[in-house]
Protein backbone atom coordinates (compact mmCIF):
# COMPACT_ATOMS: atom_id res chain seq x y z
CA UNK A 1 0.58 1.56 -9.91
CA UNK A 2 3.92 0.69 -11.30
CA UNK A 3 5.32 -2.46 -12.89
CA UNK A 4 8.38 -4.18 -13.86
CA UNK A 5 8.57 -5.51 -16.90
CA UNK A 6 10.79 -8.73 -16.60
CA UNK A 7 12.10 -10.50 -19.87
CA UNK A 8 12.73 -14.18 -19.37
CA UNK A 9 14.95 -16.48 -22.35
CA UNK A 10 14.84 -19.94 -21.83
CA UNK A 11 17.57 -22.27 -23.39
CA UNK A 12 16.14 -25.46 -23.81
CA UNK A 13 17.76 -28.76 -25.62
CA UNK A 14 14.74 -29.03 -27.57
CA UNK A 15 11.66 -27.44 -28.35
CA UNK A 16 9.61 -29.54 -27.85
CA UNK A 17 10.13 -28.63 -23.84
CA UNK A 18 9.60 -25.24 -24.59
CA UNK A 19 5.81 -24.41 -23.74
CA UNK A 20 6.31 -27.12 -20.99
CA UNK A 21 9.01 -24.28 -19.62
CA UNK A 22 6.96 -21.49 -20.07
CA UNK A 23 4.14 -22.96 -18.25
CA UNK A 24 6.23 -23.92 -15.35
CA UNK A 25 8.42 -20.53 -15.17
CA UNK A 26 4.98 -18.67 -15.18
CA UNK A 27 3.60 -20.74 -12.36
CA UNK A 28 6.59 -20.26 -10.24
CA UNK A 29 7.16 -16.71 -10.75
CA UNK A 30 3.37 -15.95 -9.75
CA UNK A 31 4.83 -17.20 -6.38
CA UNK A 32 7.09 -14.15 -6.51
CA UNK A 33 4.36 -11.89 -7.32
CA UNK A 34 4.07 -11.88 -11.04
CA UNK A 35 0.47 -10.88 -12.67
CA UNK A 36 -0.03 -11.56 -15.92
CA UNK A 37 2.18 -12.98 -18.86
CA UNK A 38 3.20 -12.52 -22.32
CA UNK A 39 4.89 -15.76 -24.75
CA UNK A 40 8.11 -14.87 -26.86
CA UNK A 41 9.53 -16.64 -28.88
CA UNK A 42 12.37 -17.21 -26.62
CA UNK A 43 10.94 -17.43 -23.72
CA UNK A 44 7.83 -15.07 -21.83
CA UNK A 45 7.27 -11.99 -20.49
CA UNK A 46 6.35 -11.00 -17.03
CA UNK A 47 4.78 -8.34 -15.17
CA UNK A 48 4.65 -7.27 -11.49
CA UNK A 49 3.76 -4.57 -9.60
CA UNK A 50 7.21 -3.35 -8.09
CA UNK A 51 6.15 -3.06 -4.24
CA UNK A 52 5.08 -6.82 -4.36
CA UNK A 53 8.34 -8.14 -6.59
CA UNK A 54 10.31 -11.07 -4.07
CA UNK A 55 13.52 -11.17 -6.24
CA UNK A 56 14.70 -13.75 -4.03
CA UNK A 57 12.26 -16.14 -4.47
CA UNK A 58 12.29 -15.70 -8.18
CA UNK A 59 15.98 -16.32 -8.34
CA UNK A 60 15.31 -19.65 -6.00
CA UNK A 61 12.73 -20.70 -8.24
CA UNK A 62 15.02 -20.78 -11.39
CA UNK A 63 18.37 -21.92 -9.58
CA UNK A 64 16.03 -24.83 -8.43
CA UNK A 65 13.88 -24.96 -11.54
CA UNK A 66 12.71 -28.77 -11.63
CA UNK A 67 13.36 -29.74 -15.49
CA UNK A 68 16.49 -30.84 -16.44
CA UNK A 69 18.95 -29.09 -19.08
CA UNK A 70 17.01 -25.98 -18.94
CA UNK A 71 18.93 -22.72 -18.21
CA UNK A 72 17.25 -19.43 -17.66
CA UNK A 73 18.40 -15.61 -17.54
CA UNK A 74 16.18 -12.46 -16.85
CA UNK A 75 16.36 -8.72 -17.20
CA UNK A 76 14.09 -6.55 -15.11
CA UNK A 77 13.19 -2.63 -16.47
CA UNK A 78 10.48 -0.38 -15.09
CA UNK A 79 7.73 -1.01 -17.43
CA UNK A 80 6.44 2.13 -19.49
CA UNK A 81 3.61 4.51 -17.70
CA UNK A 82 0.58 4.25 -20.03
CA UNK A 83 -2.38 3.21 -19.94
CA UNK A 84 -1.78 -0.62 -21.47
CA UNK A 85 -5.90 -0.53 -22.22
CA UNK A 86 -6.49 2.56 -24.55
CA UNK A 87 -6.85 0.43 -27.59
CA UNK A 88 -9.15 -2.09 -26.60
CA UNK A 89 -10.80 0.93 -24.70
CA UNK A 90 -11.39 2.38 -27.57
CA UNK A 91 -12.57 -1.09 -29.76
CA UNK A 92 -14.69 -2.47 -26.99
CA UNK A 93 -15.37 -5.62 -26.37
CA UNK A 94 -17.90 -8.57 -27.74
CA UNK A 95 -20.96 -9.19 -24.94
CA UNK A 96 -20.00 -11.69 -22.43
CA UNK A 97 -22.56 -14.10 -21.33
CA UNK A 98 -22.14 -15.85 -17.79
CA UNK A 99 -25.42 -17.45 -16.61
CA UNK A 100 -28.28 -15.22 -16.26
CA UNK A 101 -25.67 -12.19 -16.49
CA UNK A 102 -24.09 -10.27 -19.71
CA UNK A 103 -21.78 -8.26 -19.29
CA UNK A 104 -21.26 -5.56 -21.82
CA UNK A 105 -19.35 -2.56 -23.13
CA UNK A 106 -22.01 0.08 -24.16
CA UNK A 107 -20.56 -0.43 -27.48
CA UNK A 108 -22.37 -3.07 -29.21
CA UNK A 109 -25.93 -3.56 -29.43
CA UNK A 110 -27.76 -5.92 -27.19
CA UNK A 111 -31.20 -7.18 -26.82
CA UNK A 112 -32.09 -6.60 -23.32
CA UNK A 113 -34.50 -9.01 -21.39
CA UNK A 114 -36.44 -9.07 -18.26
CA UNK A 115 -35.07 -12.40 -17.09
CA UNK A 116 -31.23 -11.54 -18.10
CA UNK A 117 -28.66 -9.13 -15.46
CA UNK A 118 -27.43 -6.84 -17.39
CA UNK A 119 -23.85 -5.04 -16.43
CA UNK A 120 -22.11 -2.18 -18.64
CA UNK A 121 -18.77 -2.26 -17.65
CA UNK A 122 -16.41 1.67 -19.08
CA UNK A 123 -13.09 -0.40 -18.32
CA UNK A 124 -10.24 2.57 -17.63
CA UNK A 125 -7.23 0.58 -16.96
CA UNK A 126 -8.91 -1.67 -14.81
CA UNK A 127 -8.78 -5.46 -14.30
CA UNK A 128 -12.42 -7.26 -14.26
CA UNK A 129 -14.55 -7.12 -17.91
CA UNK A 130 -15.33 -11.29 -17.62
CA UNK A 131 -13.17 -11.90 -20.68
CA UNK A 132 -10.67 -13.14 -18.48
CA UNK A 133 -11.49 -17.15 -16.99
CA UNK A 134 -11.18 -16.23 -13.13
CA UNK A 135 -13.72 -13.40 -13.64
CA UNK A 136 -15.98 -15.68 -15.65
CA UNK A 137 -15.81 -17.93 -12.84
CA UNK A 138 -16.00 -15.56 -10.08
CA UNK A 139 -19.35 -14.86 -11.79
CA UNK A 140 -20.33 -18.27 -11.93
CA UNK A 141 -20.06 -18.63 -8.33
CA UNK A 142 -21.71 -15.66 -7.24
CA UNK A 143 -24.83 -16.06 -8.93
CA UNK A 144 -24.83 -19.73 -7.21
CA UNK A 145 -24.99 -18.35 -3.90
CA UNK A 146 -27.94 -15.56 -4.71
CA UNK A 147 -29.64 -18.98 -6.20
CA UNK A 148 -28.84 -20.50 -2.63
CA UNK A 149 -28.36 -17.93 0.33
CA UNK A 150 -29.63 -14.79 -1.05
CA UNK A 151 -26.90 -12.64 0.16
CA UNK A 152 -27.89 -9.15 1.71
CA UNK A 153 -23.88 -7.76 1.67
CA UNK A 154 -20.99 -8.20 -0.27
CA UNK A 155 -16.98 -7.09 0.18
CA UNK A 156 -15.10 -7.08 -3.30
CA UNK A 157 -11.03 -7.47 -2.59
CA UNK A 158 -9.39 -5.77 -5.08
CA UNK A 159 -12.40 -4.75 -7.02
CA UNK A 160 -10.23 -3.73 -10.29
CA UNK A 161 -13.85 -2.56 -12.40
CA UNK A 162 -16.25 -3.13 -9.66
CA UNK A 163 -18.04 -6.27 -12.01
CA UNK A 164 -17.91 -8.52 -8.98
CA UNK A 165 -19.71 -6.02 -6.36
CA UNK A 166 -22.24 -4.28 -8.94
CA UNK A 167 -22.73 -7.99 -10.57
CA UNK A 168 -24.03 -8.79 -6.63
CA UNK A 169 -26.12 -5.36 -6.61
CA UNK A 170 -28.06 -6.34 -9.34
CA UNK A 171 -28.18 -10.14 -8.25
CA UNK A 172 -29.92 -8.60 -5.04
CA UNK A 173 -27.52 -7.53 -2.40
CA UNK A 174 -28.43 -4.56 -0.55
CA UNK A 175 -25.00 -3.17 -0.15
CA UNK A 176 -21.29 -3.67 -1.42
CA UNK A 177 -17.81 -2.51 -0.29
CA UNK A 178 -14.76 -2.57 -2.76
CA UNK A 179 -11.31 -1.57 -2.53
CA UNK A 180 -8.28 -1.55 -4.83
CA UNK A 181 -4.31 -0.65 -4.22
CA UNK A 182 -5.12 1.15 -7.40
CA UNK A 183 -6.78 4.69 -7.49
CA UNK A 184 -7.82 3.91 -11.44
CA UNK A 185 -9.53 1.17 -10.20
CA UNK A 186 -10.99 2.80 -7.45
CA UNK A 187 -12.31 5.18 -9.95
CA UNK A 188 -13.37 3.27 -12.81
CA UNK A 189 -15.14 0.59 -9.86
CA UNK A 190 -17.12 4.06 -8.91
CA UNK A 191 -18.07 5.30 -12.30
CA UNK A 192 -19.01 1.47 -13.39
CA UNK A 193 -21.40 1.70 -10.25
CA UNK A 194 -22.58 4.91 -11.78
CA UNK A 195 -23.56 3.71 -15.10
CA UNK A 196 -25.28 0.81 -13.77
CA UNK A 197 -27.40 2.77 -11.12
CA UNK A 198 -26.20 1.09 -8.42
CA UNK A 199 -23.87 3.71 -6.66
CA UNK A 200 -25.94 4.77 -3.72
CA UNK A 201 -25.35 0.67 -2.52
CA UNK A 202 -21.71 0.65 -3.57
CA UNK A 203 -18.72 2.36 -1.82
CA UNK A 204 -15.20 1.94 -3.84
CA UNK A 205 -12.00 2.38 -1.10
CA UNK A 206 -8.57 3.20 -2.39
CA UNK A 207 -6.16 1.25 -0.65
CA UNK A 208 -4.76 -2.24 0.30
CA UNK A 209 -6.32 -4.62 2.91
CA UNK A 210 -5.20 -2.61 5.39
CA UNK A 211 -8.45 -0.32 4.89
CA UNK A 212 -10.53 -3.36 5.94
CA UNK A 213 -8.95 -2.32 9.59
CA UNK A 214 -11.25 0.64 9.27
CA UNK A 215 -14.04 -1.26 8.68
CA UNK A 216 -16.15 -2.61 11.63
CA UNK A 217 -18.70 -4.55 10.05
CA UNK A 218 -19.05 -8.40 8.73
CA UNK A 219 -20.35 -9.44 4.87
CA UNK A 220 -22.63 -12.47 3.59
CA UNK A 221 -20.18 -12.73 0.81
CA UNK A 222 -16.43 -11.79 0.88
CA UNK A 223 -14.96 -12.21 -2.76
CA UNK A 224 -11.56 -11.56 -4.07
CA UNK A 225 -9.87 -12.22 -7.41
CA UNK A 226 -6.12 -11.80 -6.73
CA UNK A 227 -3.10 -13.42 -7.32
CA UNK A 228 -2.08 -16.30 -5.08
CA UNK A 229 0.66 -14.63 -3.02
CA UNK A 230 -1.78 -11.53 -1.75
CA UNK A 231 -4.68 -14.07 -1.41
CA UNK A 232 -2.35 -15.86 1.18
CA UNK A 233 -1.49 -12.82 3.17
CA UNK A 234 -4.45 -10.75 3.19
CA UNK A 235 -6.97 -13.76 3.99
CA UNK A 236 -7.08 -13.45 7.76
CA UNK A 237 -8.19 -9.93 7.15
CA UNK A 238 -10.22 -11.01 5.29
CA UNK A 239 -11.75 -14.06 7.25
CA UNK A 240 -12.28 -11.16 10.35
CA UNK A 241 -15.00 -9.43 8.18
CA UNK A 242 -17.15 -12.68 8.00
CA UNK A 243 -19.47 -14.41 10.28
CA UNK A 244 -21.07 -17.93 10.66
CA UNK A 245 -22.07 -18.79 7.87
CA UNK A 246 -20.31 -16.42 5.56
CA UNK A 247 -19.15 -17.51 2.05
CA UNK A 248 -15.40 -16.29 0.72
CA UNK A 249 -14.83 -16.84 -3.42
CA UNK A 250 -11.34 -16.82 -4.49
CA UNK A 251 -9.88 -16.81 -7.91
CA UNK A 252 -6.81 -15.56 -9.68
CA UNK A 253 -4.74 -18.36 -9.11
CA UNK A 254 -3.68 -21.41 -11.08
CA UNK A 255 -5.06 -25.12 -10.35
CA UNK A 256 -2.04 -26.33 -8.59
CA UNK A 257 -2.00 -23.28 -6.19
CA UNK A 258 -5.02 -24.93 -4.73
CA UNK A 259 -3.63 -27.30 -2.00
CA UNK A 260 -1.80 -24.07 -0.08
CA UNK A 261 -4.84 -21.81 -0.49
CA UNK A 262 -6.81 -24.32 1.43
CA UNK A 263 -4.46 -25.16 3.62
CA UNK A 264 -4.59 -21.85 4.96
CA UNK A 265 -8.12 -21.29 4.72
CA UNK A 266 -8.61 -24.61 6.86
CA UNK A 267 -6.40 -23.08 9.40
CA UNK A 268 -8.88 -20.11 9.31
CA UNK A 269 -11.35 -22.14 10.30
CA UNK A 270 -13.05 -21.72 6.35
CA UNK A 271 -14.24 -25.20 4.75
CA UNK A 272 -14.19 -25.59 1.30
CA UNK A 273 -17.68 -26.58 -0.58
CA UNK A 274 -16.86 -25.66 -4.17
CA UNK A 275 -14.18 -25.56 -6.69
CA UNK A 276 -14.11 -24.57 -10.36
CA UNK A 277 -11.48 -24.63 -13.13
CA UNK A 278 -11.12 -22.67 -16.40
CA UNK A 279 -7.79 -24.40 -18.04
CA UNK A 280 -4.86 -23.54 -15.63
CA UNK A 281 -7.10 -20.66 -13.70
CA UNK A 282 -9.30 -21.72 -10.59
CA UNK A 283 -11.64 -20.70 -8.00
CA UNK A 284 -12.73 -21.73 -4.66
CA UNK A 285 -16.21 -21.34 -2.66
CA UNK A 286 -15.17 -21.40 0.90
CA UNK A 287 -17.64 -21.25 4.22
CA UNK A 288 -16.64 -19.54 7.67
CA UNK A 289 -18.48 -22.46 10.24
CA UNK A 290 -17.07 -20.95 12.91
């Protein structure tokens, strides 16, 4: 997957607006596809995967940017081709607890028990270990719903590591699809499955939503933990592969995203029944009625 690497200065008239600027500059260039962001000390850092960067809406954002005296310039290079995770592949990571489920590395020592869910995640540039607030939450909600509905099938959009789908496996579903634009993710989502012996249930698709349009059959539990602007185009697809009574969890968006996420889930016919909130991030527990 490539990425731009975009390097925003902000000129403010005093710095005590700065982190105020950052926040807002982040928030508006996730509408233009952005990921993930770095602070500078002038400024942030941005990354996006090229075949989803809207130029033009970036460049309305900051002509219309709504603080006063604040100017803003950008420079856009194709970031490098590594793999951005080999050092904290190689450290590891401390044991997350979420629940009734800890997730882990294989690195450090843990005291299993009978009562815990236990998932080792080998994380190979892949997005999903539960350090990150929208997975933590995406975790959250999915073990409410095996407390409530007892899922039998699960559909993980943009599985990144697979934690979501084999996180349901061992919760109790019978069977979970994944798919990711990425083919590390694909990978490392099928060798996660692997380790955690729950690979015959789990099938990991390379691709974008569009594979969903080889897919004939409808999940318990749809889940996907994407940025906003792929959330709002791929959610029809994604509403098609649930029936009454199905249950979609979204993350990977910021608090005040939430109005035009369920905007369009309402006109999906999908009813909201849950919301969480990590700092910025959120998440939202939807139900098709039909």
């Amino acid at each position: 997957m490539k990425y731009y690497e975009v390097k925003f200065s902000i000129s403010c008239p005093s710095e005590n607006m700065m982190q105020d600027a950052r926040d807002l500059l982040s928030a508006l260039a996730g509408e233009a596809g952005f990921e993930t962001f770095e602070e500078t000390e002038n400024g942030i850092t941005g990354y996006v995967q090229q075949q989803l960067f809207e130029q033009d809406v970036l460049d309305a954002a900051i002509s219309d940017f709504p603080m006063n005296d604040i100017h803003i310039i950008y420079n856009v290079r194709e970031a490098e081709d590594k793999d951005w995770n080999e050092q904290w592949e190689q450290e590891g990571f401390e044991p997350i607890v979420v629940g009734r489920i800890i997730v882990h590395d294989g690195r450090h020592e843990i005291d299993i028990s009978d009562s815990r869910i236990f998932i080792e995640i080998d994380a190979k540039m892949a997005f999903g270990t539960g350090t990150h607030e929208t997975t933590r939450m995406m975790l959250a909600a999915l073990e409410e719903q095996f407390e409530v509905n007892a899922p039998h099938s699960v559909l993980d959009c943009g599985t990144g590591t697979g934690i979501l789908a084999i996180a349901a496996l061992k919760l109790g579903a019978e069977k979970a699809v994944g798919y990711d634009i990425d083919e590390w993710s694909a990978d490392n989502a099928h060798h996660n499955a692997v380790i955690n012996r729950v690979d015959e249930c789990f099938t990991s698709l390379l691709g974008d939503a569009s594979v969903l349009d080889g897919i004939q059959e409808t999940f318990d539990v749809v889940m996907a933990n994407i940025n906003r602007n792929i959330l709002l185009a791929d959610m029809e697809r994604m509403r098609q592969h649930m029936h009454k009574d199905s249950v979609l969890l979204l993350s990977g968006f910021y608090k005040n995203d939430v109005p035009l996420l369920q905007e369009k889930a309402h006109s999906l016919g999908l009813r909201l029944t849950g919301e969480r909130n990590d700092g910025e991030w959120a998440s939202l527990t939807l139900k098709y009625e039909n």
